[in-house]
C-alpha atoms as a PDB file:
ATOM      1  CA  UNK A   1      77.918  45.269  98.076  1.00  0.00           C
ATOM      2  CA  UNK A   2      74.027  45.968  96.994  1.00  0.00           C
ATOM      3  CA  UNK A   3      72.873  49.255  97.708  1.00  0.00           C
ATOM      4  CA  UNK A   4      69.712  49.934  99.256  1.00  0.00           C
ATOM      5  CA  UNK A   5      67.008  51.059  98.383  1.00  0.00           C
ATOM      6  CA  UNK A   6      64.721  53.632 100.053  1.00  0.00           C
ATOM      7  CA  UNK A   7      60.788  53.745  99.031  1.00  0.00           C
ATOM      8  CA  UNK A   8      59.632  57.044  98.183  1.00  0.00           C
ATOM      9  CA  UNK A   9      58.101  58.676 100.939  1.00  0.00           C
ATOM     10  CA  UNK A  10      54.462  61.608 100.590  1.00  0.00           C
ATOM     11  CA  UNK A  11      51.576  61.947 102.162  1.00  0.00           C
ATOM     12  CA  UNK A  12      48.462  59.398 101.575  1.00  0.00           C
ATOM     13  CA  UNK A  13      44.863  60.733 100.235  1.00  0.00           C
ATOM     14  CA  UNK A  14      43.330  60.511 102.997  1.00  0.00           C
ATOM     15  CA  UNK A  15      46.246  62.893 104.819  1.00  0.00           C
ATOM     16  CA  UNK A  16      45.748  65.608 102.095  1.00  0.00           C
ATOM     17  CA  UNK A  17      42.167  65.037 102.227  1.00  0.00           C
ATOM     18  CA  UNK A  18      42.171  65.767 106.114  1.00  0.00           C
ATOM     19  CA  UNK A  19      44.391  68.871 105.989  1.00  0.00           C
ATOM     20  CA  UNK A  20      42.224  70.233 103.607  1.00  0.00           C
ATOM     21  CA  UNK A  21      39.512  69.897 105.617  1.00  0.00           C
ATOM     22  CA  UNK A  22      41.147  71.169 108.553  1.00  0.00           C
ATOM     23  CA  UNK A  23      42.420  74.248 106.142  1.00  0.00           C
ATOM     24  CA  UNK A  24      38.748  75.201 104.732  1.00  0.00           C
ATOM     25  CA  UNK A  25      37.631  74.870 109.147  1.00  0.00           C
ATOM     26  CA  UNK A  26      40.069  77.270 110.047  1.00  0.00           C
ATOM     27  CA  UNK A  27      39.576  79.754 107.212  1.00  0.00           C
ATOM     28  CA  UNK A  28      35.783  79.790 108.120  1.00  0.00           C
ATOM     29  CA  UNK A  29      36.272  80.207 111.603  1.00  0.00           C
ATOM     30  CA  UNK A  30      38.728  83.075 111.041  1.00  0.00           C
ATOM     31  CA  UNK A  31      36.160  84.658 108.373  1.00  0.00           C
ATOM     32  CA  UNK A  32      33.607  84.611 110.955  1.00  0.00           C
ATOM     33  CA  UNK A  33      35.822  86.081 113.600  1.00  0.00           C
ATOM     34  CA  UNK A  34      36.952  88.792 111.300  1.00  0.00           C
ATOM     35  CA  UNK A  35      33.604  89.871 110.164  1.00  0.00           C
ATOM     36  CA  UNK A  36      31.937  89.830 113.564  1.00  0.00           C
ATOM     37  CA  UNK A  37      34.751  92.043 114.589  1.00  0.00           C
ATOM     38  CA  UNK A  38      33.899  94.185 111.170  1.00  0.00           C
ATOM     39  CA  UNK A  39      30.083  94.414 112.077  1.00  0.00           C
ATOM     40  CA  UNK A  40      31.317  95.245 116.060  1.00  0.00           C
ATOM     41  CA  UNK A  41      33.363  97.906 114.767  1.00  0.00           C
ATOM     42  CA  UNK A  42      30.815  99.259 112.647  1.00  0.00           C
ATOM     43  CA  UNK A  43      27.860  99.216 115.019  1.00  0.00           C
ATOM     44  CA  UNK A  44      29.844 101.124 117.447  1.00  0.00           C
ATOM     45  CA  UNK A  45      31.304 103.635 115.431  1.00  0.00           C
ATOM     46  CA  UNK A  46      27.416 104.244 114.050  1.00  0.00           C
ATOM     47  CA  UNK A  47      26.756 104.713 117.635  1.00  0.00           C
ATOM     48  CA  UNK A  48      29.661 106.909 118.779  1.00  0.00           C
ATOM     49  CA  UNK A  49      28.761 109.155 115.875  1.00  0.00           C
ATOM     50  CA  UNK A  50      24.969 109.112 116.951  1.00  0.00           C
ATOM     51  CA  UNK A  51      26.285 109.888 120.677  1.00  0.00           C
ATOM     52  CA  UNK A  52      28.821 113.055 119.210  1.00  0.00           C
ATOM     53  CA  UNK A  53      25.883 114.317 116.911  1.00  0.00           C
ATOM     54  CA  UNK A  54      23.777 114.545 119.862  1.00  0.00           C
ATOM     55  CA  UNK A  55      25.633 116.110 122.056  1.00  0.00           C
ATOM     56  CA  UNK A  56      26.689 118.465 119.689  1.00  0.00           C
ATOM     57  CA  UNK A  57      22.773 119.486 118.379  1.00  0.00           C
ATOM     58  CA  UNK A  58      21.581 119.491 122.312  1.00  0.00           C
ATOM     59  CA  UNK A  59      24.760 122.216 123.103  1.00  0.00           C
ATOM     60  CA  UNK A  60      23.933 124.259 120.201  1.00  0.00           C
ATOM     61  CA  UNK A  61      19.982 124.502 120.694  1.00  0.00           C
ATOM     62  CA  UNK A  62      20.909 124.812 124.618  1.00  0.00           C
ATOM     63  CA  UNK A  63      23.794 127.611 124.270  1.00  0.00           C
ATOM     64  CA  UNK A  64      21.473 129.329 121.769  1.00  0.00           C
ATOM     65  CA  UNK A  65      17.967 129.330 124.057  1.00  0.00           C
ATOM     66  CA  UNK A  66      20.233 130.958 126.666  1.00  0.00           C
ATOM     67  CA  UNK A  67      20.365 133.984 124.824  1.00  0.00           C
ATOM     68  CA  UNK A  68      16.721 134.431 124.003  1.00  0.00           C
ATOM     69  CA  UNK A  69      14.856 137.344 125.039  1.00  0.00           C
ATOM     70  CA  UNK A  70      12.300 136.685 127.574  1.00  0.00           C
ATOM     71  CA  UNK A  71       8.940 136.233 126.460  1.00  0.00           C
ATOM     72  CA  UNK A  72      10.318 135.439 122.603  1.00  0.00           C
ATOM     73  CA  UNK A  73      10.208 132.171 123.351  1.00  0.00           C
ATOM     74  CA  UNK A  74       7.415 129.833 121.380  1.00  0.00           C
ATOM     75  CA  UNK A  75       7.206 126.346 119.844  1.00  0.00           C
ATOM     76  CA  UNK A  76       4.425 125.176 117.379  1.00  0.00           C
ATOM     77  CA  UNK A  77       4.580 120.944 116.344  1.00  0.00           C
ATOM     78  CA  UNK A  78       8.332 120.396 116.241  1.00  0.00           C
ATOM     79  CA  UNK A  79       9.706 123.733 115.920  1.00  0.00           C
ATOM     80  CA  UNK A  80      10.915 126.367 118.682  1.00  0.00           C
ATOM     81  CA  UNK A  81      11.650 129.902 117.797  1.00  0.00           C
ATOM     82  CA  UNK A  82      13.105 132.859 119.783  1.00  0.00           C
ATOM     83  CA  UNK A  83      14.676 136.312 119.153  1.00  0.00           C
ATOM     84  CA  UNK A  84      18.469 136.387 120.371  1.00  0.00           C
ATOM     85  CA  UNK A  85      19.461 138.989 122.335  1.00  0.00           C
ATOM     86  CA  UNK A  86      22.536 141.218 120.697  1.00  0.00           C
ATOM     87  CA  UNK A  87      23.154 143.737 123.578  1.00  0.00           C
ATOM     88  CA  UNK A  88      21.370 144.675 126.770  1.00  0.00           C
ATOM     89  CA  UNK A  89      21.875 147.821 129.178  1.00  0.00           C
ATOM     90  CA  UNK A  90      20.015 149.926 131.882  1.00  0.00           C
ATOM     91  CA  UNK A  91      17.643 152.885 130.944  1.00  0.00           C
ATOM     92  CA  UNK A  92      17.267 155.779 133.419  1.00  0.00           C
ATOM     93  CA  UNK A  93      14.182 157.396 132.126  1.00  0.00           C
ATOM     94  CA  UNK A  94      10.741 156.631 131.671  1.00  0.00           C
ATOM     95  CA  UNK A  95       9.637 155.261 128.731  1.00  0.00           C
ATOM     96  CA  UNK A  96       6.259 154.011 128.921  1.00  0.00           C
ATOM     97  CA  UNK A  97       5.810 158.017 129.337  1.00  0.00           C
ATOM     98  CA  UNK A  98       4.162 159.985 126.142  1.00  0.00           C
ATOM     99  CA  UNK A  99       6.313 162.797 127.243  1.00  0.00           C
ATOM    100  CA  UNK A 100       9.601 161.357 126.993  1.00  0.00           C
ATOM    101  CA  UNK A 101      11.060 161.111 123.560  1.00  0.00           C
ATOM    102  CA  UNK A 102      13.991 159.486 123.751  1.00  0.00           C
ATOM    103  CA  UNK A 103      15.827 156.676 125.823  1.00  0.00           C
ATOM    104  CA  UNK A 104      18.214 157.277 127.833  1.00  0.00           C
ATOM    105  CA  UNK A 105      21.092 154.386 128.667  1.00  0.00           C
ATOM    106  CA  UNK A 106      23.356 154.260 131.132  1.00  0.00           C
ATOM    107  CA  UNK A 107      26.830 153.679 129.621  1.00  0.00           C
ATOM    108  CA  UNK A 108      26.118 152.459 126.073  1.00  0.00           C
ATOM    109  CA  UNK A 109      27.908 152.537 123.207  1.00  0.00           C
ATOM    110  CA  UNK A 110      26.440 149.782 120.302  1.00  0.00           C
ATOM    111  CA  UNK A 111      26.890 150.192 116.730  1.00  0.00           C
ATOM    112  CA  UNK A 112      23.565 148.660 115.540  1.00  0.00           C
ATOM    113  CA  UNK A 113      22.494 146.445 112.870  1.00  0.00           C
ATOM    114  CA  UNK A 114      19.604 146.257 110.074  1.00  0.00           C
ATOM    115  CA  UNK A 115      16.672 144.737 111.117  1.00  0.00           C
ATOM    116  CA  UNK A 116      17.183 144.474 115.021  1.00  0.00           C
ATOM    117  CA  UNK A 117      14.955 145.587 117.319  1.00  0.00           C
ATOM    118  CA  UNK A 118      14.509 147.603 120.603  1.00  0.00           C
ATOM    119  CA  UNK A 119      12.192 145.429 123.521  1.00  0.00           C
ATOM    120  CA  UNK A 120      11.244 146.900 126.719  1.00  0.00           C
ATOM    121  CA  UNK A 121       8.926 144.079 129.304  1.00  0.00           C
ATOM    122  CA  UNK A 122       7.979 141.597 126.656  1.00  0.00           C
ATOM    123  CA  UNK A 123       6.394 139.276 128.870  1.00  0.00           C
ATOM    124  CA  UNK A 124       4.970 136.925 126.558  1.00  0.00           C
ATOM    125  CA  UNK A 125       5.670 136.135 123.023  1.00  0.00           C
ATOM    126  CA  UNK A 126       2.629 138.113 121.360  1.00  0.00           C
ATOM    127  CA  UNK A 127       4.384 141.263 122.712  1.00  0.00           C
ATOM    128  CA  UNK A 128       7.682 140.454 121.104  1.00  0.00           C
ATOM    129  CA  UNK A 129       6.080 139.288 117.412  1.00  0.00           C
ATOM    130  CA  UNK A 130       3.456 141.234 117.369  1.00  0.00           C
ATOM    131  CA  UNK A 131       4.534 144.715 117.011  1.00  0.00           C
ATOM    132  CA  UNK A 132       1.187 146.722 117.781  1.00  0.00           C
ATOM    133  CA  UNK A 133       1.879 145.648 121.631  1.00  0.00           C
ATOM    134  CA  UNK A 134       4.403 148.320 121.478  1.00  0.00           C
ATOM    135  CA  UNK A 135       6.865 146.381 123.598  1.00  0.00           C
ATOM    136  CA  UNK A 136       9.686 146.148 121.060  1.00  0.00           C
ATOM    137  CA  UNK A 137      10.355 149.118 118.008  1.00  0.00           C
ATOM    138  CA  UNK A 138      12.277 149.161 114.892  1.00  0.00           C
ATOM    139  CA  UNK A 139      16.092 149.558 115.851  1.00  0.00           C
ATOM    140  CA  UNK A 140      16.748 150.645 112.207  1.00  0.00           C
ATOM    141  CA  UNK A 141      13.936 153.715 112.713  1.00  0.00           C
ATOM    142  CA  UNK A 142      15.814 155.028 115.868  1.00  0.00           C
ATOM    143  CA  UNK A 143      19.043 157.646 115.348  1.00  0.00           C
ATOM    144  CA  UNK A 144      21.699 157.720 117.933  1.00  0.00           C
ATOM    145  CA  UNK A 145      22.908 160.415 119.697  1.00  0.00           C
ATOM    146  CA  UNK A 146      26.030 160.092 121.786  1.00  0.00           C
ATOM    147  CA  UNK A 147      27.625 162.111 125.034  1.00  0.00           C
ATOM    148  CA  UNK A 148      30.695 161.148 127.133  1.00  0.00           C
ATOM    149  CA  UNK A 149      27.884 159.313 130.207  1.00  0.00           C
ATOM    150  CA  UNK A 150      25.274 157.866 128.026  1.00  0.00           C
ATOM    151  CA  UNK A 151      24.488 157.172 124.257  1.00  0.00           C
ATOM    152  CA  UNK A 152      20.689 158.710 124.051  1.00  0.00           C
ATOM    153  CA  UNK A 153      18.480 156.966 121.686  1.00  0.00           C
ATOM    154  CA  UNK A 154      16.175 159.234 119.695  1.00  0.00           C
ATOM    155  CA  UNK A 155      12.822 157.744 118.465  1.00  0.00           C
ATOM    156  CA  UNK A 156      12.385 159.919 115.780  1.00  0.00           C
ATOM    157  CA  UNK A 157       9.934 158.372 113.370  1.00  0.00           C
ATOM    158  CA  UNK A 158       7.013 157.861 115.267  1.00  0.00           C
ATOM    159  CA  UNK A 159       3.959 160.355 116.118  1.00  0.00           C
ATOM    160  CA  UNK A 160       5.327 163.219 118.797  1.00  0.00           C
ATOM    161  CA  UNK A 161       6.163 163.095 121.466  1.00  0.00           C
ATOM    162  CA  UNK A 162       8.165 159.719 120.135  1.00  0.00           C
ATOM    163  CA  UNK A 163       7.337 156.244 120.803  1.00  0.00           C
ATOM    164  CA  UNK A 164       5.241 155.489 124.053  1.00  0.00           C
ATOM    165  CA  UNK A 165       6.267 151.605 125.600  1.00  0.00           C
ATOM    166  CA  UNK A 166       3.270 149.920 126.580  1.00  0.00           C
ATOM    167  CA  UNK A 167       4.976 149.316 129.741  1.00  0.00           C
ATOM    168  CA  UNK A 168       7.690 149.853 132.205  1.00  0.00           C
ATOM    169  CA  UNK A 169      10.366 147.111 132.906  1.00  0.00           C
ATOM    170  CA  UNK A 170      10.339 146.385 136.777  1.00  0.00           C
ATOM    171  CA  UNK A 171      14.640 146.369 136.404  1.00  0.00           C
ATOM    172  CA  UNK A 172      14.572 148.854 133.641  1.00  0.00           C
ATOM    173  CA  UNK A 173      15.822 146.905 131.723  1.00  0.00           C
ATOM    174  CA  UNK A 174      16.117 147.267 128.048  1.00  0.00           C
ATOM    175  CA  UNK A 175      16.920 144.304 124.917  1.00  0.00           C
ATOM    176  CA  UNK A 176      18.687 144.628 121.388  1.00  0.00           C
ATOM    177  CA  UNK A 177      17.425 141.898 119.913  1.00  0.00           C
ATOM    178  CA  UNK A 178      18.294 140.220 116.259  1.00  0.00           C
ATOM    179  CA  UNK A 179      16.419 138.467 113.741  1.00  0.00           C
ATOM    180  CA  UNK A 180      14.565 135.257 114.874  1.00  0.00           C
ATOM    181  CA  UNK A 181      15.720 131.698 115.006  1.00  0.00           C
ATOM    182  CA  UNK A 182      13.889 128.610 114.592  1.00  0.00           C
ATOM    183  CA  UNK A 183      14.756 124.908 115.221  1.00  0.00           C
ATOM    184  CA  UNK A 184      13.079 122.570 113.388  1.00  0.00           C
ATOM    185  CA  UNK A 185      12.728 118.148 113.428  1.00  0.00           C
ATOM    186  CA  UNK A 186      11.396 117.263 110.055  1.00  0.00           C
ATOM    187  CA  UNK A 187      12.220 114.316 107.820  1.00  0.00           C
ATOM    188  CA  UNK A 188      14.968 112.817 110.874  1.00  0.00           C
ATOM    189  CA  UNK A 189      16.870 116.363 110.566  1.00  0.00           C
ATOM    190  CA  UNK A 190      17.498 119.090 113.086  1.00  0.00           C
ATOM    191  CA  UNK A 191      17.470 122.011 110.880  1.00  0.00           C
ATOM    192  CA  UNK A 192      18.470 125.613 111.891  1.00  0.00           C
ATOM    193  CA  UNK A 193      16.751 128.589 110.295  1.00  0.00           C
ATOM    194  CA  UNK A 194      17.338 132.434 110.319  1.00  0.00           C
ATOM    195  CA  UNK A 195      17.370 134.942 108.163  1.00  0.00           C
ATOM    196  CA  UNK A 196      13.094 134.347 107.346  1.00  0.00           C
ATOM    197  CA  UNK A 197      12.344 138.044 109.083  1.00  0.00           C
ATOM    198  CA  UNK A 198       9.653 139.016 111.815  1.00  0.00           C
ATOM    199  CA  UNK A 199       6.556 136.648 111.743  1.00  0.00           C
ATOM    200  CA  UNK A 200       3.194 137.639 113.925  1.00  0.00           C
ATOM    201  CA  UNK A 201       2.250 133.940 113.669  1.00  0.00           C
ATOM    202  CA  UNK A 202       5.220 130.942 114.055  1.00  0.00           C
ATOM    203  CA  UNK A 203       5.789 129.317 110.836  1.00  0.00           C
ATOM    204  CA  UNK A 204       7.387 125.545 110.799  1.00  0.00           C
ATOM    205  CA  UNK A 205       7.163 124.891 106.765  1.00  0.00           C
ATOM    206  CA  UNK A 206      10.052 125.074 105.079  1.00  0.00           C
ATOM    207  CA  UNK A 207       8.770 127.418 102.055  1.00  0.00           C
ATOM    208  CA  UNK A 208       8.425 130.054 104.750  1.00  0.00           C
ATOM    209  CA  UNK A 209      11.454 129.463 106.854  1.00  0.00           C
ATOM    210  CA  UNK A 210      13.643 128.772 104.027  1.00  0.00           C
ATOM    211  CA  UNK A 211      15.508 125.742 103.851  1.00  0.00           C
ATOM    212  CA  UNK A 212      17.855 126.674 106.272  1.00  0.00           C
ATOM    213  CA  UNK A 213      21.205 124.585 108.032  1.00  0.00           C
ATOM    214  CA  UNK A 214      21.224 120.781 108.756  1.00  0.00           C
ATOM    215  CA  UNK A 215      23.138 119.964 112.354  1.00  0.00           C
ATOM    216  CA  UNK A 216      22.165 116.850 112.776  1.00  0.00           C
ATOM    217  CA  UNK A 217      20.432 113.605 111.322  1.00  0.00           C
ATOM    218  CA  UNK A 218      18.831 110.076 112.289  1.00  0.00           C
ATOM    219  CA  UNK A 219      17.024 112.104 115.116  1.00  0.00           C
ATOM    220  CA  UNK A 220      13.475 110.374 115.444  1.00  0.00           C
ATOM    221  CA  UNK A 221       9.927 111.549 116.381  1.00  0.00           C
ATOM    222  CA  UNK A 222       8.665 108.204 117.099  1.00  0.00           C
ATOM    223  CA  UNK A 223       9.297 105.978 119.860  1.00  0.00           C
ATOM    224  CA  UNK A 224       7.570 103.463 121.455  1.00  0.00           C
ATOM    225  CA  UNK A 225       4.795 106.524 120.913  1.00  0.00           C
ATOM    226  CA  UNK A 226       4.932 109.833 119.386  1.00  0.00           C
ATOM    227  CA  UNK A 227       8.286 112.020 120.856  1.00  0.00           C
ATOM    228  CA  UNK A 228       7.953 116.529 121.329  1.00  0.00           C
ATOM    229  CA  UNK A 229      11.303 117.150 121.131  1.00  0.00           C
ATOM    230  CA  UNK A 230      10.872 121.218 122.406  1.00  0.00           C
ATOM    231  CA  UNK A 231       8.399 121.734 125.239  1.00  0.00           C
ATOM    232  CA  UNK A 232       8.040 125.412 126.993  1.00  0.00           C
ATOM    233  CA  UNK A 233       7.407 126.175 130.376  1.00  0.00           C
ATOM    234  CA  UNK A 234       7.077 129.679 130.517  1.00  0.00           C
ATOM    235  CA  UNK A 235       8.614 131.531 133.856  1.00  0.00           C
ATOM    236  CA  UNK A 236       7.041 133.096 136.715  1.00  0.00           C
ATOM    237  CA  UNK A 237       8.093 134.988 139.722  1.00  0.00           C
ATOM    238  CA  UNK A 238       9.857 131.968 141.681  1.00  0.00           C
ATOM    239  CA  UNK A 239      11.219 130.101 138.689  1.00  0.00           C
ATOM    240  CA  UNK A 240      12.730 130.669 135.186  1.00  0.00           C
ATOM    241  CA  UNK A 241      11.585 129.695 132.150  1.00  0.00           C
ATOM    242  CA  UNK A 242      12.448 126.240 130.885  1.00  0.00           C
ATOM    243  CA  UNK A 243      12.869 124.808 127.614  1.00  0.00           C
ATOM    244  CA  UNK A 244      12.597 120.944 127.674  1.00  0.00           C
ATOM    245  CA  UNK A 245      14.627 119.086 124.923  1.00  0.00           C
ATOM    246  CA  UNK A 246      14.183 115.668 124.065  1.00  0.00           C
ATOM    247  CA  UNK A 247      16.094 114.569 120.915  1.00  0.00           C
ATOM    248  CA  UNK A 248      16.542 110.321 120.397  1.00  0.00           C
ATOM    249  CA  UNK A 249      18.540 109.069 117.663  1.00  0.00           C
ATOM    250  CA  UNK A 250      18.736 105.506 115.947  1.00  0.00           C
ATOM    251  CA  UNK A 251      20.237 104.298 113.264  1.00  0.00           C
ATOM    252  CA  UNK A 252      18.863 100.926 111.799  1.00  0.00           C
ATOM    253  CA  UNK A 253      22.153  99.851 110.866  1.00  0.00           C
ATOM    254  CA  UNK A 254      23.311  99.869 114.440  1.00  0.00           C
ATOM    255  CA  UNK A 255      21.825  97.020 115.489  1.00  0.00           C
ATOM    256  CA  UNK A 256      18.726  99.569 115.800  1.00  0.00           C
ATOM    257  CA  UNK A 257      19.835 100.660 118.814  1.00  0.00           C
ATOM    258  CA  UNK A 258      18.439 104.175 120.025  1.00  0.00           C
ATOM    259  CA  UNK A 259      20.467 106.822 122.464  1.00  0.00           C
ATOM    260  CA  UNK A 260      17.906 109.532 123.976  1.00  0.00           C
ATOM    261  CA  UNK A 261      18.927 112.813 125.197  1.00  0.00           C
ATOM    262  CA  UNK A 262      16.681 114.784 128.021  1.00  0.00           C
ATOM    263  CA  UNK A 263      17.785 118.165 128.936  1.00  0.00           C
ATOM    264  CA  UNK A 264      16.941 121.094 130.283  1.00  0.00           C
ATOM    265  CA  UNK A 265      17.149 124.697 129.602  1.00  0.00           C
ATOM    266  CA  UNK A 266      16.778 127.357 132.166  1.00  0.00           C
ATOM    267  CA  UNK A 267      15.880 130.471 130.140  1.00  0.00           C
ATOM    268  CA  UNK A 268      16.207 134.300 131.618  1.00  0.00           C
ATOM    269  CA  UNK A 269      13.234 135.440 133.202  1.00  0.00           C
ATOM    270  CA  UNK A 270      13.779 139.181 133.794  1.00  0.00           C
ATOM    271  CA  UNK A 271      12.070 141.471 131.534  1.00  0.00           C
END
């Protein structure tokens, strides 16, 4: 019996040519699809981190304003400064009085610090910076003297009989206040500085201020015009103060997209 025989069986040119083909159509497609997902991925974590960054820098400024003295408040091109109150309390004597030479508070007990200061009615910011207003004193020039009711608070280094306020608070109320703080925009950074001492007249440059603490970046002063990103309206009798901040960040590399923040600070108004 003849065997028989089989013909060798494969795949023609034009098969291998198509599958190739077919191959090289899927691998783009699936190149595509992966880096469109890539760029998606990327764009939005840019933005999610431009989203935290701003929240973040408008709850710092914000939590910080709400501790400002009133009056202390100022802001000069992009930069707002104010003096933080440390400690606060009652007085029960008089102290806009020449006669009186000492302040007397109503159960207080504060272990002070260098370079604070003592502010009694600063209404506007002149009386808090500039110090011949004699609305705030030298914390470091006054020696404490303390009983079991009060702590008494001896101005001892001014001309008898002590150290004359230029004015009575309406609550008598009286401020510890520390150094100021400044918040700065400059080069698409929100910059923190502290530590620069007492200024009469705001500074915003950076040789004066130091070159104090990044918080955040991409933050822009241009828009579709020019962007203040600290406005002040000072208080009055039926209002508090207010701090407007506007802070928009964008980030070419997110599709230039932008994310804008508007908020408002209400400020104490009771000097």
């Amino acid at each position: 019996m003849i065997p028989t025989i089989k013909k060798a069986q494969g795949f023609t040119l034009v098969e291998l040519v198509s599958v190739i083909v077919l191959l090289g159509l899927l691998s783009a497609g699936a190149t595509i699809f992966i880096g469109d997902s890539v760029r998606i991925y990327n764009d939005s974590t840019r933005r999610a981190e431009l989203t935290q960054q701003g929240r973040f820098a408008v709850e710092r400024v914000s939590r910080e304003l709400r501790s400002a003295l009133p009056g202390s408040i100022r802001v000069k091109d992009e930069c707002i400064e104010f003096a933080p109150i440390a400690a606060a309390s009652s007085y029960l004597n008089f102290v806009a009085d020449g006669h009186y030479a000492q302040l007397q508070a109503a159960g207080f007990n504060y272990t002070a610090d260098t370079d604070q200061r003592v502010a009694v009615h600063s209404i506007e910011n002149k009386d808090v910076y500039q110090y011949n207003r004699k609305a705030v004193v030298d914390l470091g020039s006054v020696a404490g003297a303390y009983t079991d009711l009060q702590r008494q608070v001896n101005f001892t280094n001014f001309t008898p009989p002590g150290h004359k306020f230029r004015s009575e608070s309406s609550s008598k109320r009286f401020y510890i206040i520390n150094e100021p703080v400044s918040f700065c925009v400059r080069n698409k950074e929100l910059v923190r500085h502290d530590g620069y001492g007492w200024l009469q007249n705001q500074a915003t440059d950076v040789a004066t201020l130091g070159v104090g603490f990044p918080l955040a970046v991409d933050i822009q002063l241009v828009d579709i015009s020019a962007v203040t990103p600290f406005t002040y309206t000072p208080g009055v009798l039926a209002r508090s103060a207010v701090v407007h901040v506007d802070f928009r960040f964008s980030n070419a590399q997110a599709s230039n997209e932008w994310v804008r923040f508007s908020h408002e600070v209400f400020v104490r108004n009771v000097p």
